[in-house]
Every structure is written in C-alpha cells, then in structure tokens.
PDB file of N, CA and C in Angstrom:
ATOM      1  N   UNK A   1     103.269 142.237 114.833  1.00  0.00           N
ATOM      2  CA  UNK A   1     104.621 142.732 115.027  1.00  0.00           C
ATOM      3  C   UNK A   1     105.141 143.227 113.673  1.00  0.00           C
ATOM      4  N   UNK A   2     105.973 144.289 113.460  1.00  0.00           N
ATOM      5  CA  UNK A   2     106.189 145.170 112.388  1.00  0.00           C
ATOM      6  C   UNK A   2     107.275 144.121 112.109  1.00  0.00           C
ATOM      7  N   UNK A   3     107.888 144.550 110.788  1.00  0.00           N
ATOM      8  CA  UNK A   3     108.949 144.224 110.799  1.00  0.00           C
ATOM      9  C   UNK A   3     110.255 145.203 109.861  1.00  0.00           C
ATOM     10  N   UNK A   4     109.450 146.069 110.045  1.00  0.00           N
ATOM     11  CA  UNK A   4     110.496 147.503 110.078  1.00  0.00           C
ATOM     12  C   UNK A   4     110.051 148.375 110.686  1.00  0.00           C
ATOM     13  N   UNK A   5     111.456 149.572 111.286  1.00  0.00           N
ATOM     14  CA  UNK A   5     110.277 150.602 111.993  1.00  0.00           C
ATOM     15  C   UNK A   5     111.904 151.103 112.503  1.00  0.00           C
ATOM     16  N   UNK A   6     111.250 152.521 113.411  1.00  0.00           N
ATOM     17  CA  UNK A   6     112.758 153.528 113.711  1.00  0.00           C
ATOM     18  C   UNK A   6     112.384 153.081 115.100  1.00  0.00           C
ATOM     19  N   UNK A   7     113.277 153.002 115.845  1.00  0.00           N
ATOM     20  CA  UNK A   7     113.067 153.316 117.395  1.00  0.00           C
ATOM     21  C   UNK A   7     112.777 154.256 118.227  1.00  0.00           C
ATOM     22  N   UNK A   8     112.764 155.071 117.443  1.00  0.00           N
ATOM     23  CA  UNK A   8     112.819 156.843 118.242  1.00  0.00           C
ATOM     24  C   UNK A   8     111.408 157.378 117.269  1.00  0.00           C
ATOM     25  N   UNK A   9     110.578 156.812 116.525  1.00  0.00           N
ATOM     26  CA  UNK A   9     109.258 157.019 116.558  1.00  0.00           C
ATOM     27  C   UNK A   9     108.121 157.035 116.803  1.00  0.00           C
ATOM     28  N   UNK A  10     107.192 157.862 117.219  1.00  0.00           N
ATOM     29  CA  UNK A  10     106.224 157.427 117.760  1.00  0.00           C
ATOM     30  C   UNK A  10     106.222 156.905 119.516  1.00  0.00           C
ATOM     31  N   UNK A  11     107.094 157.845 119.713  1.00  0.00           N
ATOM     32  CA  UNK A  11     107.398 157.538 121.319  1.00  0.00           C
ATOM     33  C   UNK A  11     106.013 158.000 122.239  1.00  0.00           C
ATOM     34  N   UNK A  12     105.761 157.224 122.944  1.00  0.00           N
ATOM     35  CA  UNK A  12     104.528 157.254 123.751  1.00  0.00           C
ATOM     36  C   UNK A  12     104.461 158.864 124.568  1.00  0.00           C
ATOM     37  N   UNK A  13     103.682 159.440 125.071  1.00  0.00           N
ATOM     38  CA  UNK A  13     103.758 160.639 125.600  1.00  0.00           C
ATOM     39  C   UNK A  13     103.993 159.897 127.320  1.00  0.00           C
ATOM     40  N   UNK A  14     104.468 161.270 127.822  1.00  0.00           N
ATOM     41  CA  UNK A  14     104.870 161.373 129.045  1.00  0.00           C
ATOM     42  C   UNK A  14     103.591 160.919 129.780  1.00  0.00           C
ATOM     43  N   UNK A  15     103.708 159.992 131.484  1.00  0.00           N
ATOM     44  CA  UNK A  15     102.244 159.839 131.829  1.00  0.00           C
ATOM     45  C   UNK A  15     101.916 158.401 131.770  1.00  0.00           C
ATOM     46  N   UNK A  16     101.610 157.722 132.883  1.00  0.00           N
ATOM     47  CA  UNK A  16     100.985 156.656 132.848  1.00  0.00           C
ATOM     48  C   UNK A  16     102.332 155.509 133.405  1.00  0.00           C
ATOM     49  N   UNK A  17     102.223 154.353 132.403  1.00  0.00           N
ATOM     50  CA  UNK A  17     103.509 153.325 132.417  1.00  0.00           C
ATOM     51  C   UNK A  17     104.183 153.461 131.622  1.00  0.00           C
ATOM     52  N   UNK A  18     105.441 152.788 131.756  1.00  0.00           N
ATOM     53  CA  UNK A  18     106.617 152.402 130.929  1.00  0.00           C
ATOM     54  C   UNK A  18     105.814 151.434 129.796  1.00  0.00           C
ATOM     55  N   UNK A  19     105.781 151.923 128.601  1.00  0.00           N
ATOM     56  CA  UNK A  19     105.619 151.419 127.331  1.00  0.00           C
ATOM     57  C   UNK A  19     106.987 150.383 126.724  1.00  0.00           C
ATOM     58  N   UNK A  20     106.096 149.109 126.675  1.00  0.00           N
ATOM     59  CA  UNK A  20     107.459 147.438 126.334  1.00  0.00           C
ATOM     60  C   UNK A  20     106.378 147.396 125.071  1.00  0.00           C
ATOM     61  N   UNK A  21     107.388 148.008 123.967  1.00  0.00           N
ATOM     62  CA  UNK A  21     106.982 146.678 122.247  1.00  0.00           C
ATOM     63  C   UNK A  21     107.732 145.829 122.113  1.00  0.00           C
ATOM     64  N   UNK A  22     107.413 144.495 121.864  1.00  0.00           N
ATOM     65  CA  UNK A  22     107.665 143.445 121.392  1.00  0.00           C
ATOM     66  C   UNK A  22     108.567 144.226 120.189  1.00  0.00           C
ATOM     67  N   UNK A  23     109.592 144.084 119.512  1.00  0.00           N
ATOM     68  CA  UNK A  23     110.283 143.779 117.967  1.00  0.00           C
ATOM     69  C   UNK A  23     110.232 143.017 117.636  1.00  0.00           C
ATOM     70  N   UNK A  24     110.859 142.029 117.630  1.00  0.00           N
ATOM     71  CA  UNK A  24     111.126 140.575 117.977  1.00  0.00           C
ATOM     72  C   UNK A  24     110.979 139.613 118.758  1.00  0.00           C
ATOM     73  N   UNK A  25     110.341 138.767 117.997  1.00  0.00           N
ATOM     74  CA  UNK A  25     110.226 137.279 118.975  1.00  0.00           C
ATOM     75  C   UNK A  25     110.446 136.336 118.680  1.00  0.00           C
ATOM     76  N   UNK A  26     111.193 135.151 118.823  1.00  0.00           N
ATOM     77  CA  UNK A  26     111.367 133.511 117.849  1.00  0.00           C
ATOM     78  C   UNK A  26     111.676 132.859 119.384  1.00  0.00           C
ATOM     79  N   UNK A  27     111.756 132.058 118.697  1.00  0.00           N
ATOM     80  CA  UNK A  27     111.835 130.892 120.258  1.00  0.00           C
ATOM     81  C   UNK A  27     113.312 131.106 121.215  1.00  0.00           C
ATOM     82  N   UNK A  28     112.796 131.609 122.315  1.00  0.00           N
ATOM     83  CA  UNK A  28     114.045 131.401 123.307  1.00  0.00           C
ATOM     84  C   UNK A  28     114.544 133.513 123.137  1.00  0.00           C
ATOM     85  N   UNK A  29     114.271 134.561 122.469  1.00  0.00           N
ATOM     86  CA  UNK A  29     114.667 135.197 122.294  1.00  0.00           C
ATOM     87  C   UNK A  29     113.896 136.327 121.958  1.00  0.00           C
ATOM     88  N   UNK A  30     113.705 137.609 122.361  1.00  0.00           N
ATOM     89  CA  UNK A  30     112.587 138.533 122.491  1.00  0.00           C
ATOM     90  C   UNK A  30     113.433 139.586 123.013  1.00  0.00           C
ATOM     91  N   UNK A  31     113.174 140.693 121.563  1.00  0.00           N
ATOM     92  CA  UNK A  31     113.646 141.850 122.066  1.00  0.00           C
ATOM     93  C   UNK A  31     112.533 143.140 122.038  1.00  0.00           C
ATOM     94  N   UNK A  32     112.913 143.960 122.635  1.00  0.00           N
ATOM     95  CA  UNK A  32     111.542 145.197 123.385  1.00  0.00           C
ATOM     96  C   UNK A  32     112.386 146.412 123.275  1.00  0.00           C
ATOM     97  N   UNK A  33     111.708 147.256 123.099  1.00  0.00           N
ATOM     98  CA  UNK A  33     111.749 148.606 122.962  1.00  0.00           C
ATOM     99  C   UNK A  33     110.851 148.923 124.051  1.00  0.00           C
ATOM    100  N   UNK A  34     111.377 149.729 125.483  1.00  0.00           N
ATOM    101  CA  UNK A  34     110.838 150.268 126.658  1.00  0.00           C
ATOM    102  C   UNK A  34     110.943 151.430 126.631  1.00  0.00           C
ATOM    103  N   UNK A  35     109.856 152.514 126.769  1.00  0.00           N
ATOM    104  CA  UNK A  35     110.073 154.211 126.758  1.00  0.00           C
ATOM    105  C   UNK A  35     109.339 154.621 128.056  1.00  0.00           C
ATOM    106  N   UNK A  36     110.708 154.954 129.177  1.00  0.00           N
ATOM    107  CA  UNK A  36     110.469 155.908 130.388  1.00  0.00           C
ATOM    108  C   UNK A  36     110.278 156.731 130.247  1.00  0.00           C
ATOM    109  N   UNK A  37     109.041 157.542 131.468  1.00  0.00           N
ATOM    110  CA  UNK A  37     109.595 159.162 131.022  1.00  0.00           C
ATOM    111  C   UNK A  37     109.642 159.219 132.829  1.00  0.00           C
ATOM    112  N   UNK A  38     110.645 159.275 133.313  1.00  0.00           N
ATOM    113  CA  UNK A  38     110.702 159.576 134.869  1.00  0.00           C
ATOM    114  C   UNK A  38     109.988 158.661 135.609  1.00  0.00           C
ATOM    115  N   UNK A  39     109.940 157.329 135.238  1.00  0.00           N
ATOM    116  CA  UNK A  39     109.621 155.837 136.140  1.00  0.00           C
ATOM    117  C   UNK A  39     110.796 155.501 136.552  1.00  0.00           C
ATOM    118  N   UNK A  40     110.498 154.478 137.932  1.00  0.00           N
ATOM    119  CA  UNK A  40     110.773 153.531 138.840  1.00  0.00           C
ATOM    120  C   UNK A  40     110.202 152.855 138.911  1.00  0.00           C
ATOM    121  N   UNK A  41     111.137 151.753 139.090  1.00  0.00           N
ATOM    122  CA  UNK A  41     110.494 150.082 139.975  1.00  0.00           C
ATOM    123  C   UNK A  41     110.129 150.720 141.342  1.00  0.00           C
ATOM    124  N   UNK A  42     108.873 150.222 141.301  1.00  0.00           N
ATOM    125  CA  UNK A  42     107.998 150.345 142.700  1.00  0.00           C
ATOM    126  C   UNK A  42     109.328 149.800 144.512  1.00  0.00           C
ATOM    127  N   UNK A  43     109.292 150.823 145.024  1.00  0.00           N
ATOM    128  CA  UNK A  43     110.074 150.270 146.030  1.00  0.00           C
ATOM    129  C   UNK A  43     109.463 148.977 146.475  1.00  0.00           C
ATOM    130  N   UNK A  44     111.038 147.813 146.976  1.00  0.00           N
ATOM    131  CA  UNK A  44     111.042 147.079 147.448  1.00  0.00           C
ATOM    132  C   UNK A  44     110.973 145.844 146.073  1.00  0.00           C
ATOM    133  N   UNK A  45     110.377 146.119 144.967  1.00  0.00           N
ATOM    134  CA  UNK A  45     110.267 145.742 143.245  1.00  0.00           C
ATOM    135  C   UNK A  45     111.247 145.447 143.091  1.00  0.00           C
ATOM    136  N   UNK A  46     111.872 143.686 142.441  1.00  0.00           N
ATOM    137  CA  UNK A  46     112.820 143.405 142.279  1.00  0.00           C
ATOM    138  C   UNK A  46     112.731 142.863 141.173  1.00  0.00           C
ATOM    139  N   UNK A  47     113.203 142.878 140.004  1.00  0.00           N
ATOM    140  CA  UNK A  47     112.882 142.134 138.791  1.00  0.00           C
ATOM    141  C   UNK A  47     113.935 140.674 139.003  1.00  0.00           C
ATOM    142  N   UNK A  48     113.283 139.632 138.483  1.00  0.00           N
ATOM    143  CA  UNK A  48     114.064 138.393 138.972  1.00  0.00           C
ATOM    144  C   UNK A  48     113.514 137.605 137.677  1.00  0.00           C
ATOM    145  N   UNK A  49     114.451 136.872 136.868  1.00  0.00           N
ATOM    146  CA  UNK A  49     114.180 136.829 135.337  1.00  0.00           C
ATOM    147  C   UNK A  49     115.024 135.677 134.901  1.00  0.00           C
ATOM    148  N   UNK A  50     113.831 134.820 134.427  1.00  0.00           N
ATOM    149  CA  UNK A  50     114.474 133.651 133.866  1.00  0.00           C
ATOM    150  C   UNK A  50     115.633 133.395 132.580  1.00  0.00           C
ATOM    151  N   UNK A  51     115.337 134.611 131.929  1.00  0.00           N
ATOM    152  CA  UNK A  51     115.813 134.812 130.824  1.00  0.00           C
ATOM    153  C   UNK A  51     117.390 135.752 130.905  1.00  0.00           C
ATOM    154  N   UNK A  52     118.633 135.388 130.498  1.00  0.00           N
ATOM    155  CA  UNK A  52     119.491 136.317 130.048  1.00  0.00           C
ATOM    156  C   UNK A  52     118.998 137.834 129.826  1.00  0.00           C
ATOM    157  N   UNK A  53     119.161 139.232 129.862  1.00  0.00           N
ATOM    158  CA  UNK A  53     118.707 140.275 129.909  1.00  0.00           C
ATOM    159  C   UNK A  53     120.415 141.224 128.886  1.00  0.00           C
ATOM    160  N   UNK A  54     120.266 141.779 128.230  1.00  0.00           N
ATOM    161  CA  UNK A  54     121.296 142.407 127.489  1.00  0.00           C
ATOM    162  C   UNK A  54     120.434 143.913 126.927  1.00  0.00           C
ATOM    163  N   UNK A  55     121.142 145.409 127.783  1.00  0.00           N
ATOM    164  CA  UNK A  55     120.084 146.355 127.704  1.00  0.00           C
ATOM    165  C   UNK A  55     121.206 147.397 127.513  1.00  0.00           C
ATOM    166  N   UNK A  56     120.557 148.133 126.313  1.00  0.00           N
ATOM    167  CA  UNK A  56     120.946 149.666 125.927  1.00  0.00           C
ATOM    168  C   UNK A  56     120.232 150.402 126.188  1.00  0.00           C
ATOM    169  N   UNK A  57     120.705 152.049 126.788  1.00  0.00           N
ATOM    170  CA  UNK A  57     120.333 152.860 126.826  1.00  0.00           C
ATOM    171  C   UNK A  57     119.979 153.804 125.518  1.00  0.00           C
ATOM    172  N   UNK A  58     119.119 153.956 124.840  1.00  0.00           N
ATOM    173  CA  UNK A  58     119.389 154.106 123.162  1.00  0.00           C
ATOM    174  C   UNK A  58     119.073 155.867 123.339  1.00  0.00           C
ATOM    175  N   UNK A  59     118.532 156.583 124.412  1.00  0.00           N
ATOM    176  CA  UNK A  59     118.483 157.525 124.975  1.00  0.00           C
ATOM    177  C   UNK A  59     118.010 158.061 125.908  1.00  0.00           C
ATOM    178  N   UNK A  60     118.251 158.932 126.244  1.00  0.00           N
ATOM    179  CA  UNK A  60     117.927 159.418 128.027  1.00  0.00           C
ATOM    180  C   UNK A  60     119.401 158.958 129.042  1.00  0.00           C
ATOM    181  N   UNK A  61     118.452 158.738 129.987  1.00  0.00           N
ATOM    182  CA  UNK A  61     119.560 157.737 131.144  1.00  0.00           C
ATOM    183  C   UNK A  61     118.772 157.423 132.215  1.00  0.00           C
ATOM    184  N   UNK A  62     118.971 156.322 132.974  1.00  0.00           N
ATOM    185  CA  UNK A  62     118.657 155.437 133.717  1.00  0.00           C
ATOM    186  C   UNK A  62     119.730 155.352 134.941  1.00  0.00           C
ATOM    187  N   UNK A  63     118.852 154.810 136.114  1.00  0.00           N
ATOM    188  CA  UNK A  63     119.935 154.543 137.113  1.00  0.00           C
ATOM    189  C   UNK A  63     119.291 152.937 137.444  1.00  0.00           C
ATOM    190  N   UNK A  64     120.498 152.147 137.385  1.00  0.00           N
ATOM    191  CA  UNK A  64     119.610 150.430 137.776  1.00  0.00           C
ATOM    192  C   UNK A  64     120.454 150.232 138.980  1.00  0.00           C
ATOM    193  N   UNK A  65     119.875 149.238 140.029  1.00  0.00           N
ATOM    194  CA  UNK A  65     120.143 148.821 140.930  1.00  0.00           C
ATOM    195  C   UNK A  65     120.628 147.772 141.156  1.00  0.00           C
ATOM    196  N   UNK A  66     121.209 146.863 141.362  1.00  0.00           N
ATOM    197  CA  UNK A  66     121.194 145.168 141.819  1.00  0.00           C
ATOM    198  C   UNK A  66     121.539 144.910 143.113  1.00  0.00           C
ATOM    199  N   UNK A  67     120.346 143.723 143.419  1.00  0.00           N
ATOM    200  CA  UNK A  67     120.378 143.027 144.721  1.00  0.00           C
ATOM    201  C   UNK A  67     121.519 143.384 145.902  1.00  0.00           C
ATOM    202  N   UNK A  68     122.680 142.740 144.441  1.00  0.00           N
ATOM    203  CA  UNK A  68     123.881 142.366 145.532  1.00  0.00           C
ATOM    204  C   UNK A  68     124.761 144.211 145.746  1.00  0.00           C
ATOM    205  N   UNK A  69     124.620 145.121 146.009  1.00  0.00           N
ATOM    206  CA  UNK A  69     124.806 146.747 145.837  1.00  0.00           C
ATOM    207  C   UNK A  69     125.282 147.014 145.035  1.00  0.00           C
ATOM    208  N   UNK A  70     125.624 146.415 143.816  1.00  0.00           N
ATOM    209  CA  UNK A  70     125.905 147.584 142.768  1.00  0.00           C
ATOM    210  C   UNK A  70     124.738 148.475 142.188  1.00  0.00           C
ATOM    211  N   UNK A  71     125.364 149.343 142.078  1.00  0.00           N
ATOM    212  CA  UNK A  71     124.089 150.639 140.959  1.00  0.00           C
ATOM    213  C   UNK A  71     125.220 151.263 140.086  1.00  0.00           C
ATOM    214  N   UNK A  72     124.227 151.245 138.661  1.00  0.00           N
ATOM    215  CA  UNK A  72     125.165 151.244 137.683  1.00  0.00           C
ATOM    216  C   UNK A  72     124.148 152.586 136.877  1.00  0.00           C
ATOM    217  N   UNK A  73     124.806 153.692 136.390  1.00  0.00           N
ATOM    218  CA  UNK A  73     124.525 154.945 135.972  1.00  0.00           C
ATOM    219  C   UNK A  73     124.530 154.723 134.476  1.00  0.00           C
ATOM    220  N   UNK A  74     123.820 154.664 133.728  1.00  0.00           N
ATOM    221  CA  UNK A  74     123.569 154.635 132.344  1.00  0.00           C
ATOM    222  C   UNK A  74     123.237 155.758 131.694  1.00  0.00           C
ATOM    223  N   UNK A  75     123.951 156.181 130.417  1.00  0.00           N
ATOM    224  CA  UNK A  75     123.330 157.216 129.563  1.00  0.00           C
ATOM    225  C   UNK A  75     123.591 157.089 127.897  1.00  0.00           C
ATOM    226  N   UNK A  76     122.963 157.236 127.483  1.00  0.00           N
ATOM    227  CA  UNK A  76     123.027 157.371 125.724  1.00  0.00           C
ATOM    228  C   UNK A  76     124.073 156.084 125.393  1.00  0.00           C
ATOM    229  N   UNK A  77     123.851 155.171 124.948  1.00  0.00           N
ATOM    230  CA  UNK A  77     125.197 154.073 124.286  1.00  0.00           C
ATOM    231  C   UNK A  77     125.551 153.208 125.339  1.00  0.00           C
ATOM    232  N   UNK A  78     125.288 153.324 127.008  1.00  0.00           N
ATOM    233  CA  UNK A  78     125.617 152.331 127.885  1.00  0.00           C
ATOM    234  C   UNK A  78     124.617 151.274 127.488  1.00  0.00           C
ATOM    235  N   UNK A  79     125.468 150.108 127.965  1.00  0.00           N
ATOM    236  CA  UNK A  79     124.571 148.810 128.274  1.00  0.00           C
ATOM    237  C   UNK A  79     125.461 148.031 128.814  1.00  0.00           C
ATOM    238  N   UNK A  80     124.658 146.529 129.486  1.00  0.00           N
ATOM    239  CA  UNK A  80     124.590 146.199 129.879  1.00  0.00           C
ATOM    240  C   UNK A  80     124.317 144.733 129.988  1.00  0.00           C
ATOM    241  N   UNK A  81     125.014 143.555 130.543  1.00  0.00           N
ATOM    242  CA  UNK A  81     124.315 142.230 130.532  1.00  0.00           C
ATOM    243  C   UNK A  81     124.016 141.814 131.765  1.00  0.00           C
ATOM    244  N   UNK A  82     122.965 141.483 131.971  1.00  0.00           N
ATOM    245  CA  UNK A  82     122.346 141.121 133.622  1.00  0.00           C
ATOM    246  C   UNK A  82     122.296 139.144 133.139  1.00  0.00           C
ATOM    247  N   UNK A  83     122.802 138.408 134.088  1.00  0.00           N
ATOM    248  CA  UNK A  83     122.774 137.455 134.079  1.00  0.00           C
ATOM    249  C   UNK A  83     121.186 137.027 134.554  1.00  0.00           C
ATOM    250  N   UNK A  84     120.601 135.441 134.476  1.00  0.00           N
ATOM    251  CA  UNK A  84     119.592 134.943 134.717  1.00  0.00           C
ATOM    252  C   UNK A  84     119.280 135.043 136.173  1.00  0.00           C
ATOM    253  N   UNK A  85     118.233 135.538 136.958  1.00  0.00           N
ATOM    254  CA  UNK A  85     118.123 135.083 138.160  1.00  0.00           C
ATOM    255  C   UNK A  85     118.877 136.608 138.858  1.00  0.00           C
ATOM    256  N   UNK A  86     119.419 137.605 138.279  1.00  0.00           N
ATOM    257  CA  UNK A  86     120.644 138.344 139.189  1.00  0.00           C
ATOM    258  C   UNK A  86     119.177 140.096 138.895  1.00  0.00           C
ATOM    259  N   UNK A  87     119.037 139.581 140.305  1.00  0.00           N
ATOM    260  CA  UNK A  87     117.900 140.654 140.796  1.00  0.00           C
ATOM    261  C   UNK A  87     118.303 142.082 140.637  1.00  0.00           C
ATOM    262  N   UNK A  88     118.070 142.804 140.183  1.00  0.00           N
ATOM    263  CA  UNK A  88     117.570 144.410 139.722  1.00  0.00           C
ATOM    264  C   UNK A  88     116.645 144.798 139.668  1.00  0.00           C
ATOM    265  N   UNK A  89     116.385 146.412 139.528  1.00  0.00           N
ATOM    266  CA  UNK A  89     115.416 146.933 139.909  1.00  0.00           C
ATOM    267  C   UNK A  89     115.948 148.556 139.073  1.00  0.00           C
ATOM    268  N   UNK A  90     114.912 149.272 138.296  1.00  0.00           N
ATOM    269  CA  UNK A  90     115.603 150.524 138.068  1.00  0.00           C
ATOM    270  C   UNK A  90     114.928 151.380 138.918  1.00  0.00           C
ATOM    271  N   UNK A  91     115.875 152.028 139.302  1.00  0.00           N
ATOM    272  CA  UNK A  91     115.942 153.286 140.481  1.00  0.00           C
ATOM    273  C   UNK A  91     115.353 154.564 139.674  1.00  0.00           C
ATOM    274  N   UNK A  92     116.032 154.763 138.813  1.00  0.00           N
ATOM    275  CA  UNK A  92     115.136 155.984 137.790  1.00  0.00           C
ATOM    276  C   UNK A  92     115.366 156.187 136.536  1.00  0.00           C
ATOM    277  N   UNK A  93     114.230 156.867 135.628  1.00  0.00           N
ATOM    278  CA  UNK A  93     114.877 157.022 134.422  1.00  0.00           C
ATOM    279  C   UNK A  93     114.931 158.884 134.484  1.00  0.00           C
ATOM    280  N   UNK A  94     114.808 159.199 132.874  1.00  0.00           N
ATOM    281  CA  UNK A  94     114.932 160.616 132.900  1.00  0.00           C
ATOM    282  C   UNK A  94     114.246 160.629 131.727  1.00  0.00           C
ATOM    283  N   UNK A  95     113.270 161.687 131.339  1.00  0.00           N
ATOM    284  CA  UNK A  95     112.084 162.052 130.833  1.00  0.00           C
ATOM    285  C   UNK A  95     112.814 161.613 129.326  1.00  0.00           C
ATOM    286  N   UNK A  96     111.808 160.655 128.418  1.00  0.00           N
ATOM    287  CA  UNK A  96     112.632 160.265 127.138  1.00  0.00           C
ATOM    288  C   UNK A  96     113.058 159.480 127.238  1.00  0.00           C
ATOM    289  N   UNK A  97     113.348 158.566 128.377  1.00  0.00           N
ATOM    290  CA  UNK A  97     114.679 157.558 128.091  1.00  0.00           C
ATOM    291  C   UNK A  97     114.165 156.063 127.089  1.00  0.00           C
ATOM    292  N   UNK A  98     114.887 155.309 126.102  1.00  0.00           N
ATOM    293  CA  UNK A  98     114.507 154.923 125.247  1.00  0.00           C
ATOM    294  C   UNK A  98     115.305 153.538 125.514  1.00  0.00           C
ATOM    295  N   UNK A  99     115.009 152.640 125.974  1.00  0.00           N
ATOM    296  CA  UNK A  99     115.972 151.088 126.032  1.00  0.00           C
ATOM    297  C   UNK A  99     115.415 149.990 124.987  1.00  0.00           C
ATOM    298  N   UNK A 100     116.417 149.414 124.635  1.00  0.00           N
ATOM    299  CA  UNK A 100     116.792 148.253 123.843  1.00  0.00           C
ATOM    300  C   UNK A 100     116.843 147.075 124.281  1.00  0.00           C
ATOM    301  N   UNK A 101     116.216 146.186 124.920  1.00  0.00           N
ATOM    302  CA  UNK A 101     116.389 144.905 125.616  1.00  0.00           C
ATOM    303  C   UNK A 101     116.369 143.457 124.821  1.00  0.00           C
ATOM    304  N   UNK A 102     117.273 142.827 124.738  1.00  0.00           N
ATOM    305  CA  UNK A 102     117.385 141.631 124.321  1.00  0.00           C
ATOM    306  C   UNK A 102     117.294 140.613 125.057  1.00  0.00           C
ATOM    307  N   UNK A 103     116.246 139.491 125.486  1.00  0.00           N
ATOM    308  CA  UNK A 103     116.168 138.592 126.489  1.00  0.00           C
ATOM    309  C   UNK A 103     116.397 137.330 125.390  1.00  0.00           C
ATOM    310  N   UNK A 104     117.257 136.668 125.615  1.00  0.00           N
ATOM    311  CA  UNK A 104     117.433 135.443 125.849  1.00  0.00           C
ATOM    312  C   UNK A 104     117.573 134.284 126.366  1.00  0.00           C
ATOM    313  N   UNK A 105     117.477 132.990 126.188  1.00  0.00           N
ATOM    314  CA  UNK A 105     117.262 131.469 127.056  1.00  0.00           C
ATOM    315  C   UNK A 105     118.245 131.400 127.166  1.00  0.00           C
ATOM    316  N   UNK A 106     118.916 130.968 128.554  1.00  0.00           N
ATOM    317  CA  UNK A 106     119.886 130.647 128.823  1.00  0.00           C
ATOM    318  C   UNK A 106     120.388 129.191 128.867  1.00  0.00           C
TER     319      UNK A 106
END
C-alpha cells in the first residue's frame, strides 16, 4: 500500500470490473478508491455491509439505490453516509466515475 499518490492517476482503462485500491487500512477502518466506467450492481445485487460506508463522488456520477426506495443521484462533490446493514446497490455509473469510500466499525 502506497502511502502517497493522486487519485485521478493512473485510472484503470474502460472494460472489465470496477477497480477497489485499498489507501488505507488500520484496524476497524479502510478506505478505497473505486473507478467505474459504465458499471452496475448485477440485478437483484444488494450490497449489505457490516461496516459504516461514507462515499464521494470524486468524479463522474453515479446513480445508487436503497432497499427501502430511495435512489439518490450523485455527481462530482456528492456524498454520502450509508448506515451498517442499510442495503444498496448502484444502479449506474458514467464512464470515469472516480469514488472515495471510507468504511468504518461501527
């Protein structure tokens, strides 16, 4: 794991999966750098997560879903805190999109 670096370098090419780096990790707390380029959660795909979830859109935009019907439209500077256990799913991204995720123990 680096321990410097830009976020917007070295972005994976279009094609394949959603690319998750580790940044950070210490006990209870792990943050990731995820690069979409026009992915979805597989229908019916519910992410369900032990961990606190706290997510920026650092670019592009995203559309996320949750269980209970909200869908929440993200672009450039949105974010977000998803509580433990509170089911989502992203509906789509847009070619580029670049997220910031902070998981923590609750």
């Amino acid at each position: 794991m680096p321990d410097n670096g830009n976020l917007l370098d070295r972005l994976p090419p279009p094609g394949g999966d959603e690319s998750f780096d580790t940044l950070f990790e210490r006990a209870g707390t792990r943050i990731e750098r995820i690069v979409s380029h026009g992915h979805a959660s597989p229908p019916g795909f519910w992410y369900d997560q032990e961990q606190a979830e706290w997510v920026i859109v650092v670019q592009g935009e995203a559309v996320l879903a949750f269980a209970d019907g909200e869908r929440r439209e993200m672009r450039a500077g949105d974010w977000v805190t998803i509580a433990p256990h509170r089911r989502h799913r992203v509906e789509s991204t847009g070619p580029a999109t670049v997220w910031l995720a902070v998981h923590v123990d609750s």
